[in-house]
C-alpha atoms as a PDB file:
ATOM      1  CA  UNK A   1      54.544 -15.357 -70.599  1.00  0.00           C
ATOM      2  CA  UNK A   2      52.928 -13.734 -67.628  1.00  0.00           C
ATOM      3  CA  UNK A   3      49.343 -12.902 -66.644  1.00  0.00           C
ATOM      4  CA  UNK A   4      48.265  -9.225 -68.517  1.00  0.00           C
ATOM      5  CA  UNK A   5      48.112  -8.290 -64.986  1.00  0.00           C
ATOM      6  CA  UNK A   6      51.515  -9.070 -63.476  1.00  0.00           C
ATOM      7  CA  UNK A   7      52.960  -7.070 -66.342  1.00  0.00           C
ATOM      8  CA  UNK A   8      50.368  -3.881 -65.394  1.00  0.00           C
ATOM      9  CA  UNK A   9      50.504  -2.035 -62.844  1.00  0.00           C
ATOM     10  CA  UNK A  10      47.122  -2.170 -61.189  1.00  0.00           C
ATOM     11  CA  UNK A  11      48.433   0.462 -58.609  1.00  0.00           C
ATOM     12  CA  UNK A  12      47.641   3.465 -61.122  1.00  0.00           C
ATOM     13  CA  UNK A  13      44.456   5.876 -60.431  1.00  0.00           C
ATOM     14  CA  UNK A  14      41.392   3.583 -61.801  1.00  0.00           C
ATOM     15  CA  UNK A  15      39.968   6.713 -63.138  1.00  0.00           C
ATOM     16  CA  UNK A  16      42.694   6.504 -66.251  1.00  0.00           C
ATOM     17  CA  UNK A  17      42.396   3.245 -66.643  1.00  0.00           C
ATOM     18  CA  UNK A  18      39.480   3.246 -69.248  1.00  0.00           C
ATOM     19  CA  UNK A  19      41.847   5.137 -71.565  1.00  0.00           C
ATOM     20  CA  UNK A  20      44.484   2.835 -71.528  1.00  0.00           C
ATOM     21  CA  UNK A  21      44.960   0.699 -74.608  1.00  0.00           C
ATOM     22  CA  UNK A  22      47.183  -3.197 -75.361  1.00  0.00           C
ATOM     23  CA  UNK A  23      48.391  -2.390 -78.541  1.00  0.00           C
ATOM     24  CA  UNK A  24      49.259  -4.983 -80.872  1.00  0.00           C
ATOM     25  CA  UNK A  25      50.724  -5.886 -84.923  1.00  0.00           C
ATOM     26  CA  UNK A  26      48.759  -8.295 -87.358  1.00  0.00           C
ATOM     27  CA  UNK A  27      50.254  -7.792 -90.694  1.00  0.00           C
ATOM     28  CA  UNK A  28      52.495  -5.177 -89.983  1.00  0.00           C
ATOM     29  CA  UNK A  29      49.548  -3.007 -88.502  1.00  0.00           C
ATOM     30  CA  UNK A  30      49.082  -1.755 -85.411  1.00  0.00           C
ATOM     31  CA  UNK A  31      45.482  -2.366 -83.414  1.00  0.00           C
ATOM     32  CA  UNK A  32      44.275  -2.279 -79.707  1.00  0.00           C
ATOM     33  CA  UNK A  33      41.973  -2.788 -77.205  1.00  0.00           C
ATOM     34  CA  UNK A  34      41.552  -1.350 -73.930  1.00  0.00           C
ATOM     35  CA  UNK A  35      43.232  -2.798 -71.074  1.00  0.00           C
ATOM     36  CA  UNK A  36      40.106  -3.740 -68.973  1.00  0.00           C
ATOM     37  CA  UNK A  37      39.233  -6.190 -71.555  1.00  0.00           C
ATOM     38  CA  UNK A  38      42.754  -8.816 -71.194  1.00  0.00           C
ATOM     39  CA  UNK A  39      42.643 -11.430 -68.788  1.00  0.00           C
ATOM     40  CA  UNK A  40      46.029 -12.894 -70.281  1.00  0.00           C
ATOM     41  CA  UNK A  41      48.850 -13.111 -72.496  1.00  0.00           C
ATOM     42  CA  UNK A  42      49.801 -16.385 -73.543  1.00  0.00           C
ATOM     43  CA  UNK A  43      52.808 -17.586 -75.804  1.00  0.00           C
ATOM     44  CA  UNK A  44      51.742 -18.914 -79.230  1.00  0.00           C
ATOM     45  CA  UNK A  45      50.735 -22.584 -78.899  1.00  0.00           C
ATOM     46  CA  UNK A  46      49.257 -25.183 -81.062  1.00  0.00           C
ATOM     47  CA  UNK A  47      45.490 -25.611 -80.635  1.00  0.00           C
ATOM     48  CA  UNK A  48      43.586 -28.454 -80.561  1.00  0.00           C
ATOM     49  CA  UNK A  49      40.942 -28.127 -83.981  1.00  0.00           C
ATOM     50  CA  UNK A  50      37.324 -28.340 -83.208  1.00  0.00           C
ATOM     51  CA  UNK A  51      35.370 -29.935 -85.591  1.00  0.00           C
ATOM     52  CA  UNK A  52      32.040 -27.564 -86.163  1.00  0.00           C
ATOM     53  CA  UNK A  53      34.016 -24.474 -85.330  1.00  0.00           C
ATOM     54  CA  UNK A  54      34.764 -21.614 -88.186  1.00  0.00           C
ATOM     55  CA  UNK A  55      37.166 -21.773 -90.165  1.00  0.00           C
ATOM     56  CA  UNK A  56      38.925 -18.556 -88.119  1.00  0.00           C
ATOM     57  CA  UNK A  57      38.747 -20.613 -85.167  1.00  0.00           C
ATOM     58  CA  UNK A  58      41.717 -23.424 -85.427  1.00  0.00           C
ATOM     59  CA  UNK A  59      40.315 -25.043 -82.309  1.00  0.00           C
ATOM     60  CA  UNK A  60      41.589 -24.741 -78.654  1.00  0.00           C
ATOM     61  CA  UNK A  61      43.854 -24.043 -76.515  1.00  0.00           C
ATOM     62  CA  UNK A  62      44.648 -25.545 -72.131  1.00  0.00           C
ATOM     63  CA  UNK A  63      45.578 -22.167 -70.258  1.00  0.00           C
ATOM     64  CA  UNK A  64      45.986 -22.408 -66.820  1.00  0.00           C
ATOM     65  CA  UNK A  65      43.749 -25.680 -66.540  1.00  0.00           C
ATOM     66  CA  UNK A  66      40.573 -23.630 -68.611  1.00  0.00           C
ATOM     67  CA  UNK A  67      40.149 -24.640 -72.273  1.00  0.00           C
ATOM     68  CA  UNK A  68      40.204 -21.809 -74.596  1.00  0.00           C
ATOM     69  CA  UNK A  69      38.911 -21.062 -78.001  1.00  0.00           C
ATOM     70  CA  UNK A  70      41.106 -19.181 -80.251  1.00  0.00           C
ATOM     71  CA  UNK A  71      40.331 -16.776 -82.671  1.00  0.00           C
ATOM     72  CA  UNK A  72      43.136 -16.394 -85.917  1.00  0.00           C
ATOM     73  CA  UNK A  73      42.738 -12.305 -86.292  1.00  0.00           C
ATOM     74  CA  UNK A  74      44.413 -12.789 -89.740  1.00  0.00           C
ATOM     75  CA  UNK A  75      42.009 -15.400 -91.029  1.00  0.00           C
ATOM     76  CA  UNK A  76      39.055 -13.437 -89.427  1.00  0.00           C
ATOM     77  CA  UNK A  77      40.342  -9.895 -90.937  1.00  0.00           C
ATOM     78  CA  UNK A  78      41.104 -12.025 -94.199  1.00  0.00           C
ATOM     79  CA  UNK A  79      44.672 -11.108 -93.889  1.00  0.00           C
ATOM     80  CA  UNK A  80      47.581 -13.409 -95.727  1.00  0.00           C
ATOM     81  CA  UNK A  81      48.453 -16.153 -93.016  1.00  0.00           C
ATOM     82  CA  UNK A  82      51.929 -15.977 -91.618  1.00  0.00           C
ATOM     83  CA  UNK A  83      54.274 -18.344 -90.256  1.00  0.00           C
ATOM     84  CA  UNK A  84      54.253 -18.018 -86.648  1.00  0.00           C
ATOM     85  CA  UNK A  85      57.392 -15.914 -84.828  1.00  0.00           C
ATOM     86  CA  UNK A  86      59.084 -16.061 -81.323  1.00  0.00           C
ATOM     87  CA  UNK A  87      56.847 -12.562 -80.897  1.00  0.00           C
ATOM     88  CA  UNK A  88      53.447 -14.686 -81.591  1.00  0.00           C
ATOM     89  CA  UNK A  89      51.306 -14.401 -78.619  1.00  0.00           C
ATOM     90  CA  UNK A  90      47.483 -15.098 -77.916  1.00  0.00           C
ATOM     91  CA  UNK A  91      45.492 -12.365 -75.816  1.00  0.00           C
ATOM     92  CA  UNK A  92      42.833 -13.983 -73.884  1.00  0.00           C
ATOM     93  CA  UNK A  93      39.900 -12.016 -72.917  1.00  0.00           C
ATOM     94  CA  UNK A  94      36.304 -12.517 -72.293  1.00  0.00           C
ATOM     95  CA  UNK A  95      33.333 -12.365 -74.597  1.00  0.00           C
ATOM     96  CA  UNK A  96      29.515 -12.897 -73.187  1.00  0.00           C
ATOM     97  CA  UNK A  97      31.309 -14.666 -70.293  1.00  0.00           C
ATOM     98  CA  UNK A  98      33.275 -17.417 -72.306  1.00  0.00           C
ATOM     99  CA  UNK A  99      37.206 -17.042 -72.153  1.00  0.00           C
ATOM    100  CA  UNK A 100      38.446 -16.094 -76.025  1.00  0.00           C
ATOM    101  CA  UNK A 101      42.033 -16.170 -77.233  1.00  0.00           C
ATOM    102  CA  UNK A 102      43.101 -13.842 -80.012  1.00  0.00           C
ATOM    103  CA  UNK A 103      46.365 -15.004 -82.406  1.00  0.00           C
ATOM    104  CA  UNK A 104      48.338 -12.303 -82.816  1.00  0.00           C
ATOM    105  CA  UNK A 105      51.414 -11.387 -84.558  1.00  0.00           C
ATOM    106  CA  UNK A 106      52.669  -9.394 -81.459  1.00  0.00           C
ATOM    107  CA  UNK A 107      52.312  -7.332 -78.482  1.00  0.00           C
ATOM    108  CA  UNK A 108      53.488  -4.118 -78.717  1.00  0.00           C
ATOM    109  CA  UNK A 109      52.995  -1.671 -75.558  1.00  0.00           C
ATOM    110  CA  UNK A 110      50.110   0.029 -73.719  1.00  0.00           C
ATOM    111  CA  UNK A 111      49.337   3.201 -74.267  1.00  0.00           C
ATOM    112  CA  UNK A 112      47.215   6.191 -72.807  1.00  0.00           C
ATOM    113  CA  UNK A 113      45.002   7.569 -75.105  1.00  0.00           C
ATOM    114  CA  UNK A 114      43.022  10.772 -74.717  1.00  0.00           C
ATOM    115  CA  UNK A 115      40.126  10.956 -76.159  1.00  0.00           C
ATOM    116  CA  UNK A 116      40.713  13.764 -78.213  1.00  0.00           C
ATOM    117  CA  UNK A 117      43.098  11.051 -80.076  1.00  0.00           C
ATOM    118  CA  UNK A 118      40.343   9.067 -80.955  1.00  0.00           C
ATOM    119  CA  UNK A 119      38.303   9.075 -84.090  1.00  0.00           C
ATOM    120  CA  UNK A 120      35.353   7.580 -85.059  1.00  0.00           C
ATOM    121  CA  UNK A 121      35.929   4.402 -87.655  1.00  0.00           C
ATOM    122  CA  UNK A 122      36.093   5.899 -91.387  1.00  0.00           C
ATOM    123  CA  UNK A 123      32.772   5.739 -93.419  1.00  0.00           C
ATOM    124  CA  UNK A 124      34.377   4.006 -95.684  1.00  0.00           C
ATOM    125  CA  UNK A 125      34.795   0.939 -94.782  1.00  0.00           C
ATOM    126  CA  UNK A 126      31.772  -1.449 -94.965  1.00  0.00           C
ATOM    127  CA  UNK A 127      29.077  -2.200 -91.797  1.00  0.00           C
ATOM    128  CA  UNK A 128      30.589  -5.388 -91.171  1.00  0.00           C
ATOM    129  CA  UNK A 129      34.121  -4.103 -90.500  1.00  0.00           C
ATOM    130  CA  UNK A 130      32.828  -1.004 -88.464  1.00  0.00           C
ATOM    131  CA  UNK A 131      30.815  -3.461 -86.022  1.00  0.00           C
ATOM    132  CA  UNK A 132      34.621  -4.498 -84.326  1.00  0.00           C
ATOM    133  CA  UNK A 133      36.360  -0.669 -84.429  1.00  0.00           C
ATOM    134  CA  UNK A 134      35.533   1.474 -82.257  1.00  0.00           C
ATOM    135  CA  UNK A 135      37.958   3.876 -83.644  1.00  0.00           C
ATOM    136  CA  UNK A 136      40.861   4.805 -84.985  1.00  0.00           C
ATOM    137  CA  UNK A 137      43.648   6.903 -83.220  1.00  0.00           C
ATOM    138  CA  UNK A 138      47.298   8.655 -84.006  1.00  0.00           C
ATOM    139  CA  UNK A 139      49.632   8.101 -81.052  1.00  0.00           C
ATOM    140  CA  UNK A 140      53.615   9.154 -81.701  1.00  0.00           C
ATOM    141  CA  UNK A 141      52.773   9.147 -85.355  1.00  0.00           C
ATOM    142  CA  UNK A 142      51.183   5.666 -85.571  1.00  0.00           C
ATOM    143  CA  UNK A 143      47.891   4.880 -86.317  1.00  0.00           C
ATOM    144  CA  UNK A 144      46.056   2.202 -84.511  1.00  0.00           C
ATOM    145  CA  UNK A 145      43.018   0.548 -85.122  1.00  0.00           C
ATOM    146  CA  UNK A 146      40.566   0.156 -81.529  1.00  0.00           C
ATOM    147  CA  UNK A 147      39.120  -3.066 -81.606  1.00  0.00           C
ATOM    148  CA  UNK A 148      35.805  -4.569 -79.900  1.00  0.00           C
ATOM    149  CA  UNK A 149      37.129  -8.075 -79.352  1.00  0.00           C
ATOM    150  CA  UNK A 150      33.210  -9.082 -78.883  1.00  0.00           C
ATOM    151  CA  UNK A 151      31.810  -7.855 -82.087  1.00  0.00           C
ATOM    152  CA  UNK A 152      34.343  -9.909 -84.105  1.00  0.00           C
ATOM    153  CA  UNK A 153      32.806 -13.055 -84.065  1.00  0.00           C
ATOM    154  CA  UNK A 154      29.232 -13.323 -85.579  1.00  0.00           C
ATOM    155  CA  UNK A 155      26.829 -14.720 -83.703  1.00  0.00           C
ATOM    156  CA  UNK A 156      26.527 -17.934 -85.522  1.00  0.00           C
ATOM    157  CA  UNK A 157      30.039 -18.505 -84.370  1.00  0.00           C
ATOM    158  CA  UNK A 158      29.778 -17.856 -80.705  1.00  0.00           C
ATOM    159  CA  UNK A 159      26.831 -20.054 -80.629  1.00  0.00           C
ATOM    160  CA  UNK A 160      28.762 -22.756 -82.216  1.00  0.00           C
ATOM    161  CA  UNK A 161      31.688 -22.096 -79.321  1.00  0.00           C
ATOM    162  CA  UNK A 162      29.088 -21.858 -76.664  1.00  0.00           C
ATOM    163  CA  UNK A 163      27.533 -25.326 -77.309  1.00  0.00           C
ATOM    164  CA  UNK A 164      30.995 -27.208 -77.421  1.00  0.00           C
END
């Protein structure tokens, strides 16, 4: 797979940027984040376990030379696991300045959303789910889920990442 950026066009007005959104699947869901947080898209790879690290975190990952944590979204959203498919990818991105990778089920498209298509995250779900969505939004009859990717690991678990 190619850098997030070879696949973007970086040549677009800046100014929408910040409204543009990867989305992705996990379970048959769809989720996103916005585009300004991906640094990469990897293919699916088998990482290296870390001994202290969570048990969402199956250990790490060598992309492009840097050695990269990687987050399982199912296991941290306590989804069923899945076997991994040919559309298994990992999104890297950055998170207090340490390089993240998040196991997905798929990348899906990006897509411009206004933020009239954005709602807040629904009340009823509880205040440790609402700390990683930002919001939820309907775009050509879909709904997505926005995701924080820094909020989703506590910080007991970053700390843990940090010191190895």
């Amino acid at each position: 797979m190619n850098d997030f950026y070879d696949i973007y066009n970086e040549d677009e007005e800046e100014d929408l940027e910040h409204m543009k959104y990867l989305t992705f699947t996990l379970a048959e869901r769809l989720y996103a984040l916005p585009i300004t947080d991906i640094i990469q898209i990897v293919e699916n790879q088998v990482a290296t376990p870390v001994l202290e690290y969570p048990e969402y975190v199956p250990g790490v990952i060598n992309s492009k030379g840097r050695v990269v944590p990687v987050i399982d979204l199912r296991k941290r959203f306590s989804m069923p696991a899945a076997e991994a498919t040919k559309k298994s990818c990992i999104i890297i991105s950055s998170v207090q300045g340490i390089d993240l990778g998040f196991l997905v089920d798929g990348v899906d498209a990006v897509v411009q959303l206004q933020e009239d298509m954005i709602s807040p995250p629904p009340a009823i779900t509880n205040e440790k789910v609402t700390k990683y969505i930002t919001g939820v939004a309907t775009f050509n009859k879909n709904l997505i889920i926005l995701l924080d990717f820094p909020q989703i690991l506590d910080d007991n678990a970053l700390d843990i990442i940090k010191s190895n």
